[in-house]
Structure formats: structure tokens, C-alpha cells
PDB file of N, CA and C in Angstrom:
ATOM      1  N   UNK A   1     -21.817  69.783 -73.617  1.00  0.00           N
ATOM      2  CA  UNK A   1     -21.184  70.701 -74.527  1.00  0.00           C
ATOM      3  C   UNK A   1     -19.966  71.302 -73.829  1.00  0.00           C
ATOM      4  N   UNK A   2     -18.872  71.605 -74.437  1.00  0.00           N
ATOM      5  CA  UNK A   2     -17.755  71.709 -73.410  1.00  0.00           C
ATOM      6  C   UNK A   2     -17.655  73.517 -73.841  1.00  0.00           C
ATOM      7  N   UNK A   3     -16.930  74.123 -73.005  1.00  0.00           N
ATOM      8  CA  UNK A   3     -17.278  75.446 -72.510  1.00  0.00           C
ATOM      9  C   UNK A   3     -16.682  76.009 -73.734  1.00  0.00           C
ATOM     10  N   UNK A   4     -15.847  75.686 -74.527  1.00  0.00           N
ATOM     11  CA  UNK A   4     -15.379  76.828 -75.803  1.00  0.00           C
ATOM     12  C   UNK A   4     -16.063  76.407 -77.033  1.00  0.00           C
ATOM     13  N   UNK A   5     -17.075  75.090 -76.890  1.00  0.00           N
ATOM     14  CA  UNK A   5     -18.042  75.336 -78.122  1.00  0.00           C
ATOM     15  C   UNK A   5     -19.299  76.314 -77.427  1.00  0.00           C
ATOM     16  N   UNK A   6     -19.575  76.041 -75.790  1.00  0.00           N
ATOM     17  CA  UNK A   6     -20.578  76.794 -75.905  1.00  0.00           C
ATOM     18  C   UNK A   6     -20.127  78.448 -75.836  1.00  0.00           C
ATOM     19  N   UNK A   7     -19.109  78.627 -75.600  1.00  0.00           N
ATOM     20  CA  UNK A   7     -19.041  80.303 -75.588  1.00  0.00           C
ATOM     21  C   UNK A   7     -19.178  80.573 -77.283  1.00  0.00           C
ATOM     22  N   UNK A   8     -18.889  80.011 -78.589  1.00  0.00           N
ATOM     23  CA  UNK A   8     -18.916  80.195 -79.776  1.00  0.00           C
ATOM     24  C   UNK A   8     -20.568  80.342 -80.412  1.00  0.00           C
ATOM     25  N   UNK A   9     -21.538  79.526 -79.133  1.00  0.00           N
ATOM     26  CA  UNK A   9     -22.662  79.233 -79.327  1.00  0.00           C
ATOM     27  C   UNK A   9     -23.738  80.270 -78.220  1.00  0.00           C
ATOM     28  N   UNK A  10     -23.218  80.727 -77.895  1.00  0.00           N
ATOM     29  CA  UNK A  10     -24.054  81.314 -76.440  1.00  0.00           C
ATOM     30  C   UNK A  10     -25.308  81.395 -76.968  1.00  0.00           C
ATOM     31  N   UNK A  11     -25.769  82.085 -77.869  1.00  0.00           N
ATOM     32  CA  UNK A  11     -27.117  82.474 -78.204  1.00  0.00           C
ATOM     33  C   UNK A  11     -28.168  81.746 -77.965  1.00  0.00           C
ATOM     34  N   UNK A  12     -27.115  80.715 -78.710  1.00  0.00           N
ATOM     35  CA  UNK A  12     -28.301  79.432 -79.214  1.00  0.00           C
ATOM     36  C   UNK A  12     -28.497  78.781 -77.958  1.00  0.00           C
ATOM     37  N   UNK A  13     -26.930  78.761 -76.867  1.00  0.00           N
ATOM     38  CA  UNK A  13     -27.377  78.074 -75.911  1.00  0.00           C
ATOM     39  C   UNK A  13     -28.763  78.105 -74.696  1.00  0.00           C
ATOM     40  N   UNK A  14     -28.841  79.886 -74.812  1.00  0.00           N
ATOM     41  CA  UNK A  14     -29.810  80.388 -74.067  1.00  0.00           C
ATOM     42  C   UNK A  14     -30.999  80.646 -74.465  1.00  0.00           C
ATOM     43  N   UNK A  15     -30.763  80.462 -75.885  1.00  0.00           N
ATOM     44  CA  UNK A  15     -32.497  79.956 -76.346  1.00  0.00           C
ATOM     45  C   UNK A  15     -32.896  79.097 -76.546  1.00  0.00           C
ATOM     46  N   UNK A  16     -32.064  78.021 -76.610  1.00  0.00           N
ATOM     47  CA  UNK A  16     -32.451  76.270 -76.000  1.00  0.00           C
ATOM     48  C   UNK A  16     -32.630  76.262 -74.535  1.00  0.00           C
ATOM     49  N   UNK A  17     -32.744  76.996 -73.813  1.00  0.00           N
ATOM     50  CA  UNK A  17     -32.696  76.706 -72.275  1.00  0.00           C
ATOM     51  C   UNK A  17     -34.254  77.636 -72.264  1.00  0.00           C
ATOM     52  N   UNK A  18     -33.944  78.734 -73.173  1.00  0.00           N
ATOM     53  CA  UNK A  18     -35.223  79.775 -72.538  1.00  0.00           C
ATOM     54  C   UNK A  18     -36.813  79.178 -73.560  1.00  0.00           C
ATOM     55  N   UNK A  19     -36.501  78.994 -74.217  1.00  0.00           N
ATOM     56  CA  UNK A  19     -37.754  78.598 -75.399  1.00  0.00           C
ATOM     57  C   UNK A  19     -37.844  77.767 -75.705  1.00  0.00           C
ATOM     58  N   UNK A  20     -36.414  76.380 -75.882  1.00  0.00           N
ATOM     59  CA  UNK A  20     -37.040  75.111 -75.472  1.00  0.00           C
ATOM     60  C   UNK A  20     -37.194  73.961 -74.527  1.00  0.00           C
ATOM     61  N   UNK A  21     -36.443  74.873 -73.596  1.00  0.00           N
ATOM     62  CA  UNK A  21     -36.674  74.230 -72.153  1.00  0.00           C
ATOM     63  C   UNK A  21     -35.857  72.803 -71.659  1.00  0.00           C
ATOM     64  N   UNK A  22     -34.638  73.133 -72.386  1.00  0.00           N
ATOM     65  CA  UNK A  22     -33.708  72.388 -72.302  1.00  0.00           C
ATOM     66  C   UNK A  22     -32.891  72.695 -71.270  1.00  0.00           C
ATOM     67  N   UNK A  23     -32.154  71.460 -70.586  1.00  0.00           N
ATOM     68  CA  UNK A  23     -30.950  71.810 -69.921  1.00  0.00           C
ATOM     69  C   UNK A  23     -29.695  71.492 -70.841  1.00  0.00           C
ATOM     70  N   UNK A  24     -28.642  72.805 -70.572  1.00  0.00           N
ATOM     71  CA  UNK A  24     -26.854  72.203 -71.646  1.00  0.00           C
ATOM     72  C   UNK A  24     -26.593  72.230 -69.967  1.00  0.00           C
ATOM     73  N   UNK A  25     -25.624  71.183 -70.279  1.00  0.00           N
ATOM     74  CA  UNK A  25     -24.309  70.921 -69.284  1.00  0.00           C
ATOM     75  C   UNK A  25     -23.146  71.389 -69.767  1.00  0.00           C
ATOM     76  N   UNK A  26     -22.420  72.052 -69.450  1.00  0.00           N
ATOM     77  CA  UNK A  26     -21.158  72.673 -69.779  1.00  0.00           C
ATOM     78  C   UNK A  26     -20.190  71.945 -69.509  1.00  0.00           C
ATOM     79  N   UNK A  27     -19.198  71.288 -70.037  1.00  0.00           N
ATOM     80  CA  UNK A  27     -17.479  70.387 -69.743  1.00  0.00           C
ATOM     81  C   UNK A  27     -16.627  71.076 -69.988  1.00  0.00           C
ATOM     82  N   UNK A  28     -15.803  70.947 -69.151  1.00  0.00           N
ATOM     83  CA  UNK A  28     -14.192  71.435 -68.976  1.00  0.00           C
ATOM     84  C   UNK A  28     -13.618  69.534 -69.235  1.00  0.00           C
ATOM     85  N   UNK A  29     -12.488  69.861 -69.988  1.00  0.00           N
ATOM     86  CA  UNK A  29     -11.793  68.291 -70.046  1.00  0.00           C
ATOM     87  C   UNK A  29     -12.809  67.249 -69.640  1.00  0.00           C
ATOM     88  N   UNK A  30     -13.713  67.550 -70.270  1.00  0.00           N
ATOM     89  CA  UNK A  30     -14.692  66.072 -69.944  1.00  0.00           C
ATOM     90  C   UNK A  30     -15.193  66.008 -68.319  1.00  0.00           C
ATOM     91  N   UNK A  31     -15.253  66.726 -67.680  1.00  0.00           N
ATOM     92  CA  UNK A  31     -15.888  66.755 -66.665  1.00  0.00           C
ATOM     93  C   UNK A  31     -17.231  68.275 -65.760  1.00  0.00           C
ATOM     94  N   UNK A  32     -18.092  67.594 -65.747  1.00  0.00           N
ATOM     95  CA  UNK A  32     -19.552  68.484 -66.218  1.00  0.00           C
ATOM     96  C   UNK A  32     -19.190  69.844 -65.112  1.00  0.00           C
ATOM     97  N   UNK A  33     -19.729  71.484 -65.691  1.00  0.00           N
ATOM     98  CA  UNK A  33     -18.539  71.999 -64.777  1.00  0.00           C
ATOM     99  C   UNK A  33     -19.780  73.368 -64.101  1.00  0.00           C
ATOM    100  N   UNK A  34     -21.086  73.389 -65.325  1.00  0.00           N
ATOM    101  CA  UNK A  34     -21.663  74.415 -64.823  1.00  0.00           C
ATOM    102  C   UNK A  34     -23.217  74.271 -66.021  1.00  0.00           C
ATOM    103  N   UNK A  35     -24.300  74.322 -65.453  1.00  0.00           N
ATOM    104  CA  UNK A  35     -25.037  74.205 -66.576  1.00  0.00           C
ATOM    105  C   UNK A  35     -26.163  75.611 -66.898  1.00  0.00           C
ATOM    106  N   UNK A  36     -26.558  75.770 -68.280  1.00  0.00           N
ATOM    107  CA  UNK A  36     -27.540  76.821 -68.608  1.00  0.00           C
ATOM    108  C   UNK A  36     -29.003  76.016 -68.491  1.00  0.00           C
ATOM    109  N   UNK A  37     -29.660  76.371 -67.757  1.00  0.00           N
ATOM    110  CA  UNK A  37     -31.365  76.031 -67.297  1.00  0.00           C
ATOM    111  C   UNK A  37     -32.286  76.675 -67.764  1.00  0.00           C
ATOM    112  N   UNK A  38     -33.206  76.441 -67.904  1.00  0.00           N
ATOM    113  CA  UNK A  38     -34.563  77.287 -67.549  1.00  0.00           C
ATOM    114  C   UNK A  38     -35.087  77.974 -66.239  1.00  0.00           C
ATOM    115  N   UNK A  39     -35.427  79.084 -66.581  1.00  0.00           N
ATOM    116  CA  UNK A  39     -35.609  79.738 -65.483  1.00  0.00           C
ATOM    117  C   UNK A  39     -36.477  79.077 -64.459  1.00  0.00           C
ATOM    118  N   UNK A  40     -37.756  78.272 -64.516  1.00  0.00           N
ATOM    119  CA  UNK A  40     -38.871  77.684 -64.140  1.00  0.00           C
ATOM    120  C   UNK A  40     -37.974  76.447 -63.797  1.00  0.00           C
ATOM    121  N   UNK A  41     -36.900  76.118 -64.102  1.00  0.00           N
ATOM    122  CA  UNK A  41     -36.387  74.883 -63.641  1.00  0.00           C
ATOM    123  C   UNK A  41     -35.617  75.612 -61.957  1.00  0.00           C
ATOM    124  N   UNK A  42     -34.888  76.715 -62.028  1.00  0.00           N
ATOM    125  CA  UNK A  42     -34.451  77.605 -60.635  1.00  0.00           C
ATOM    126  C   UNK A  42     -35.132  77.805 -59.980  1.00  0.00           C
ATOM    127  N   UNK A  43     -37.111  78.229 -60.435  1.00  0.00           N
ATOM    128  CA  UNK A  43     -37.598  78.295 -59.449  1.00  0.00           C
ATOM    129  C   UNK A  43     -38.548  77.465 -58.833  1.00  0.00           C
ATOM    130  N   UNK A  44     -38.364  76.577 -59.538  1.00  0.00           N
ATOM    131  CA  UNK A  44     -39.229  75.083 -58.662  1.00  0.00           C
ATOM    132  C   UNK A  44     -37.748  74.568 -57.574  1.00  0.00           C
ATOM    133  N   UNK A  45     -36.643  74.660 -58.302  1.00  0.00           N
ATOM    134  CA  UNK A  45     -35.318  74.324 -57.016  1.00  0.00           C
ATOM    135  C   UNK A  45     -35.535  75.559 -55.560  1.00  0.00           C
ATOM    136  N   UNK A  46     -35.736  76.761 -56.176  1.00  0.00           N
ATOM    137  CA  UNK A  46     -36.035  77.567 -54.683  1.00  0.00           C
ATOM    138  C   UNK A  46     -37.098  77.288 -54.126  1.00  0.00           C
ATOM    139  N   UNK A  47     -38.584  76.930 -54.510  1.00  0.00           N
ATOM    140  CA  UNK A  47     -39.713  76.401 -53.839  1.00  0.00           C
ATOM    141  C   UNK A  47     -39.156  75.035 -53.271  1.00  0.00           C
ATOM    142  N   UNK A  48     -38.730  74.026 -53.744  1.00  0.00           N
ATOM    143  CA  UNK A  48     -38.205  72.897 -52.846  1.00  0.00           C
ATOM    144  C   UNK A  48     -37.424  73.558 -51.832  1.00  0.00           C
ATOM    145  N   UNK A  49     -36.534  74.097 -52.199  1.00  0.00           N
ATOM    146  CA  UNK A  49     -35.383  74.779 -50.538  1.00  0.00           C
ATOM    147  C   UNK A  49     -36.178  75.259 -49.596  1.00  0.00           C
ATOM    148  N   UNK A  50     -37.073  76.114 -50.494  1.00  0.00           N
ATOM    149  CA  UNK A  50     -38.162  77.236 -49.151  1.00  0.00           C
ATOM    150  C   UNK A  50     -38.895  76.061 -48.258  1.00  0.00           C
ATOM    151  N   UNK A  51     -39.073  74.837 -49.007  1.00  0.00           N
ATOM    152  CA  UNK A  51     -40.121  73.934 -48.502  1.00  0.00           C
ATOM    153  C   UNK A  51     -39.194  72.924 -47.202  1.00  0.00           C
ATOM    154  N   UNK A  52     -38.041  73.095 -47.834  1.00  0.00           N
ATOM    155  CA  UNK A  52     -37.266  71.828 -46.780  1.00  0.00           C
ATOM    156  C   UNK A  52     -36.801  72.540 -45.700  1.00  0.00           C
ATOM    157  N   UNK A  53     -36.915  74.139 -46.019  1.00  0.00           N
ATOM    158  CA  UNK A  53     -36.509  75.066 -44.900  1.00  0.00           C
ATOM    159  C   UNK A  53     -37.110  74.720 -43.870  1.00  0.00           C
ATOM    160  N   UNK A  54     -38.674  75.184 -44.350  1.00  0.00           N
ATOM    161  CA  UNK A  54     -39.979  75.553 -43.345  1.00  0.00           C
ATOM    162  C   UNK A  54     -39.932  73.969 -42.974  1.00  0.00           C
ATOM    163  N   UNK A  55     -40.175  72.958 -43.478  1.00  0.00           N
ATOM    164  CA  UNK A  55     -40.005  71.756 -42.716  1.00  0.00           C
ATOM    165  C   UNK A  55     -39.254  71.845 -41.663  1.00  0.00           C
ATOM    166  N   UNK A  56     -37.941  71.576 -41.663  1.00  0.00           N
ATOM    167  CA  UNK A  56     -36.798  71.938 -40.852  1.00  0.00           C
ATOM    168  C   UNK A  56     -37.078  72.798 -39.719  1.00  0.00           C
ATOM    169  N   UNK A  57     -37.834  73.954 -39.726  1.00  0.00           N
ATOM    170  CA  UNK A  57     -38.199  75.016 -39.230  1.00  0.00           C
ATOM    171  C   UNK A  57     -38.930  74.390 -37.978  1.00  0.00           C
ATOM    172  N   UNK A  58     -40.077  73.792 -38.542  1.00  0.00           N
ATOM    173  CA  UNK A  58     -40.941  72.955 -37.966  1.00  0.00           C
ATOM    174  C   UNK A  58     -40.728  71.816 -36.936  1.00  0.00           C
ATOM    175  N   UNK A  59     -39.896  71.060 -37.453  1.00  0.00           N
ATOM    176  CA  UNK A  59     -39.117  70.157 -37.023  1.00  0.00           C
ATOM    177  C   UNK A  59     -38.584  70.539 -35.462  1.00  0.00           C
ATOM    178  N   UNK A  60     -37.779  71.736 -35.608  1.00  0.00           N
ATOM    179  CA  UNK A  60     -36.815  72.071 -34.803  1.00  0.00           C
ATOM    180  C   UNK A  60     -37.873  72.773 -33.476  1.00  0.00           C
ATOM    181  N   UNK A  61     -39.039  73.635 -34.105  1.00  0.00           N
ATOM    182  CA  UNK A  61     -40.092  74.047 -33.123  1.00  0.00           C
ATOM    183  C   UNK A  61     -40.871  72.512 -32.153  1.00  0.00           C
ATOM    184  N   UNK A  62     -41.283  72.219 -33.012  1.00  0.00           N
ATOM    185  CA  UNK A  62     -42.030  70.655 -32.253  1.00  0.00           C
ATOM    186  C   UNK A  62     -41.219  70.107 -31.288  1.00  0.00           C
ATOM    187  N   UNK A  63     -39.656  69.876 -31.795  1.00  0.00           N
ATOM    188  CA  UNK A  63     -38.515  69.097 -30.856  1.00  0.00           C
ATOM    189  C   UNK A  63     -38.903  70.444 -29.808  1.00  0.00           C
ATOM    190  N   UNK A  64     -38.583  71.415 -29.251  1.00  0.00           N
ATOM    191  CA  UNK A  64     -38.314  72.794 -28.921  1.00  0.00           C
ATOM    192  C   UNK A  64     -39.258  72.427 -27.719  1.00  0.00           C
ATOM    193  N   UNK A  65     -40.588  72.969 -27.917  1.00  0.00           N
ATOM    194  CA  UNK A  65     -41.754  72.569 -27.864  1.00  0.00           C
ATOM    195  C   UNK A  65     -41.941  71.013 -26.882  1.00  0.00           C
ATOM    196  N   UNK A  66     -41.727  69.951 -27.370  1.00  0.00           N
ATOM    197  CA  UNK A  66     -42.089  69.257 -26.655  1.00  0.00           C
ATOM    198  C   UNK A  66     -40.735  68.779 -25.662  1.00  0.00           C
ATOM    199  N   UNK A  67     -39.922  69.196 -25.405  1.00  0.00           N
ATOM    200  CA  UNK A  67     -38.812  69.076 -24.605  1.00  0.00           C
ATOM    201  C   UNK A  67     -38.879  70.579 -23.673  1.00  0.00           C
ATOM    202  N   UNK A  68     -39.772  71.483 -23.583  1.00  0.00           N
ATOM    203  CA  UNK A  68     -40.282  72.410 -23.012  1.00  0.00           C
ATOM    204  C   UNK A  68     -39.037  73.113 -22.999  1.00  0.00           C
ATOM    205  N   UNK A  69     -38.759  73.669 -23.999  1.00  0.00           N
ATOM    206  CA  UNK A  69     -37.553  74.957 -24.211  1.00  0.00           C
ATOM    207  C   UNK A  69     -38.229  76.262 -24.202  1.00  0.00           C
ATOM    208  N   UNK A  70     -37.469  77.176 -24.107  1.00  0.00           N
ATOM    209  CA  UNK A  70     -37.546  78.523 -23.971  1.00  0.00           C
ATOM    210  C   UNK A  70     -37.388  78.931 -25.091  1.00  0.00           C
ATOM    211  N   UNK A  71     -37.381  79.949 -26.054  1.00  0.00           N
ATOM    212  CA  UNK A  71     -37.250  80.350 -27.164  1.00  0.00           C
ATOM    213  C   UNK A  71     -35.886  81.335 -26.695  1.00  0.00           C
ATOM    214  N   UNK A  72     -35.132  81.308 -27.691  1.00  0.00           N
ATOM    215  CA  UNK A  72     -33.738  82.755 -27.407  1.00  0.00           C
ATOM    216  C   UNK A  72     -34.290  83.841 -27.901  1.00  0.00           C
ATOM    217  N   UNK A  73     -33.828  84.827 -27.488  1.00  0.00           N
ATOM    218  CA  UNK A  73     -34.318  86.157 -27.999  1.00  0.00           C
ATOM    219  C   UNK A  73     -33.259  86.006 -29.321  1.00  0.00           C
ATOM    220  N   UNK A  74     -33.978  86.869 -30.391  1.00  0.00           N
ATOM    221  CA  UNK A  74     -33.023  87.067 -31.372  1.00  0.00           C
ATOM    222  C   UNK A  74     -32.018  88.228 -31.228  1.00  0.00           C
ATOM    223  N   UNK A  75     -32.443  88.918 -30.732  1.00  0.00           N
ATOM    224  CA  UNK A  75     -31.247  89.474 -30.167  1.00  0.00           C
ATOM    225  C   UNK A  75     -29.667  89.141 -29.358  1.00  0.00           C
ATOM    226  N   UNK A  76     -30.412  88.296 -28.794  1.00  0.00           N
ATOM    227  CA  UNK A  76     -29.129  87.490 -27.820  1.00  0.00           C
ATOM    228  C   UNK A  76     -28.513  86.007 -29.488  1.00  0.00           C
ATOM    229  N   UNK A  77     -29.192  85.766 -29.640  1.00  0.00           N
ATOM    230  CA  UNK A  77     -28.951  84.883 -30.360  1.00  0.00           C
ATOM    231  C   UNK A  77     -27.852  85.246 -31.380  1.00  0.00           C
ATOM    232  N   UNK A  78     -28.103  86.476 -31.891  1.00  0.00           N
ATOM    233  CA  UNK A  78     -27.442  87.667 -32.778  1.00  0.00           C
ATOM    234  C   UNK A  78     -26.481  87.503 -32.528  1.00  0.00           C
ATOM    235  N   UNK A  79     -25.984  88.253 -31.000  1.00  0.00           N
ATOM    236  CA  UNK A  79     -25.048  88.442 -30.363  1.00  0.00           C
ATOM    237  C   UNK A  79     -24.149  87.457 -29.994  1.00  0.00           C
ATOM    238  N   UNK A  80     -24.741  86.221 -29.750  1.00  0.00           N
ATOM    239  CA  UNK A  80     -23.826  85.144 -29.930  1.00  0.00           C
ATOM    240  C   UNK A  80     -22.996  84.727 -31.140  1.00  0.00           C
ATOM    241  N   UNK A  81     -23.688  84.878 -32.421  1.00  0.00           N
ATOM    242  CA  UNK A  81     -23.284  84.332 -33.400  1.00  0.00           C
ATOM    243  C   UNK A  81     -22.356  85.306 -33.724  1.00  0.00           C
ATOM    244  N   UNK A  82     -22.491  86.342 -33.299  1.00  0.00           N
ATOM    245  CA  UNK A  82     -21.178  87.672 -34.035  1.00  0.00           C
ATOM    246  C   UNK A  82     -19.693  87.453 -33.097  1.00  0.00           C
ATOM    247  N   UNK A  83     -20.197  86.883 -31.901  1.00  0.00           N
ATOM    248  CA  UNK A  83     -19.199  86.510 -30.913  1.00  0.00           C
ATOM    249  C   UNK A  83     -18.414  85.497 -31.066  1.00  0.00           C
ATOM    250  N   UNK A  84     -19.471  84.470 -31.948  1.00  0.00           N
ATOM    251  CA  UNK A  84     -18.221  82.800 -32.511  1.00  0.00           C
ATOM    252  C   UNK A  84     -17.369  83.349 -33.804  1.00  0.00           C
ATOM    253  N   UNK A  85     -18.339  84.100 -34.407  1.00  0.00           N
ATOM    254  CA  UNK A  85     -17.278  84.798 -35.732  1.00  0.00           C
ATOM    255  C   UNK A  85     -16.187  85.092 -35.378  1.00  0.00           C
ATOM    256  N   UNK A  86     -16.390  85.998 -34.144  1.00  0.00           N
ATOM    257  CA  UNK A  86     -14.411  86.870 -33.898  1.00  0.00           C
ATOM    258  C   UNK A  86     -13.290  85.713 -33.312  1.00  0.00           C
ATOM    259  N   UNK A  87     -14.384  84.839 -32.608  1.00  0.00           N
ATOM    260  CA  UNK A  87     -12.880  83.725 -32.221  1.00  0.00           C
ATOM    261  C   UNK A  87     -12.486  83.206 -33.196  1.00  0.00           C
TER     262      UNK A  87
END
């Protein structure tokens, strides 16, 4: 649906997304630019992120871990990262 039928339509658009659980894709000149979801569709995308996080998380402890690293203090760690910002 391209963005100046759906602004003429908003209503409808967000109660096709909220009650029938549709996704609209929004177009600018024919190219897809922003879409209206279901809410339950955002939060199964944040449970996947939280999940590939903590993987990741994991990942990085085990490597850590079996290459016998030290952990950084978060403090120092802090302090580093505020230090690459200013250069």
C-alpha cells in the first residue's frame, strides 16, 4: 500500500494489523519503505534478539573460559569505551 493511500486509510490500517493480524507494507515510488504489524509479531522479533543475544553471550563466555581469560571489570571496561568515543 503506498504511504498516501495508507495515511487516507490509517484506521483501517491499524485494525488490520491489530484484529486481523495482518502485516501492510508501506511504498514510497514503488519501493517497500516501512510496515504496520502486529504487536505479537514485535514481540516474538524481541524474544528472537534476546535469544541470539544470550547465545552470543554464551558463546563469547565458553571462548573466554576455555582460552583461560580474566574477566574485565566493568568498570574499567566503561572507561575504556568512553575513552574510544572522545578520539
Amino acid at each position: 500500500m503506498t504511504t498516501v493511500a495508507a495515511r487516507q486509510q490509517f484506521s483501517e490500517i491499524v485494525n488490520r494489523a491489530a484484529f486481523g493480524k495482518e502485516r501492510v507494507v508501506l511504498t514510497r515510488r514503488g519501493k517497500a519503505l516501512a510496515a504496520v504489524v502486529p504487536v505479537e509479531d514485535v514481540q516474538r522479533l524481541e524474544e528472537l534478539e534476546d535469544l541470539a543475544d544470550a547465545e552470543a553471550a554464551c558463546k563469547v563466555l565458553t571462548t573466554a573460559k576455555a582460552n583461560r581469560e580474566k574477566p574485565i571489570p566493568w568498570e574499567k571496561a566503561k572507561a575504556t569505551l568512553k575513552a574510544k568515543r572522545r578520539a
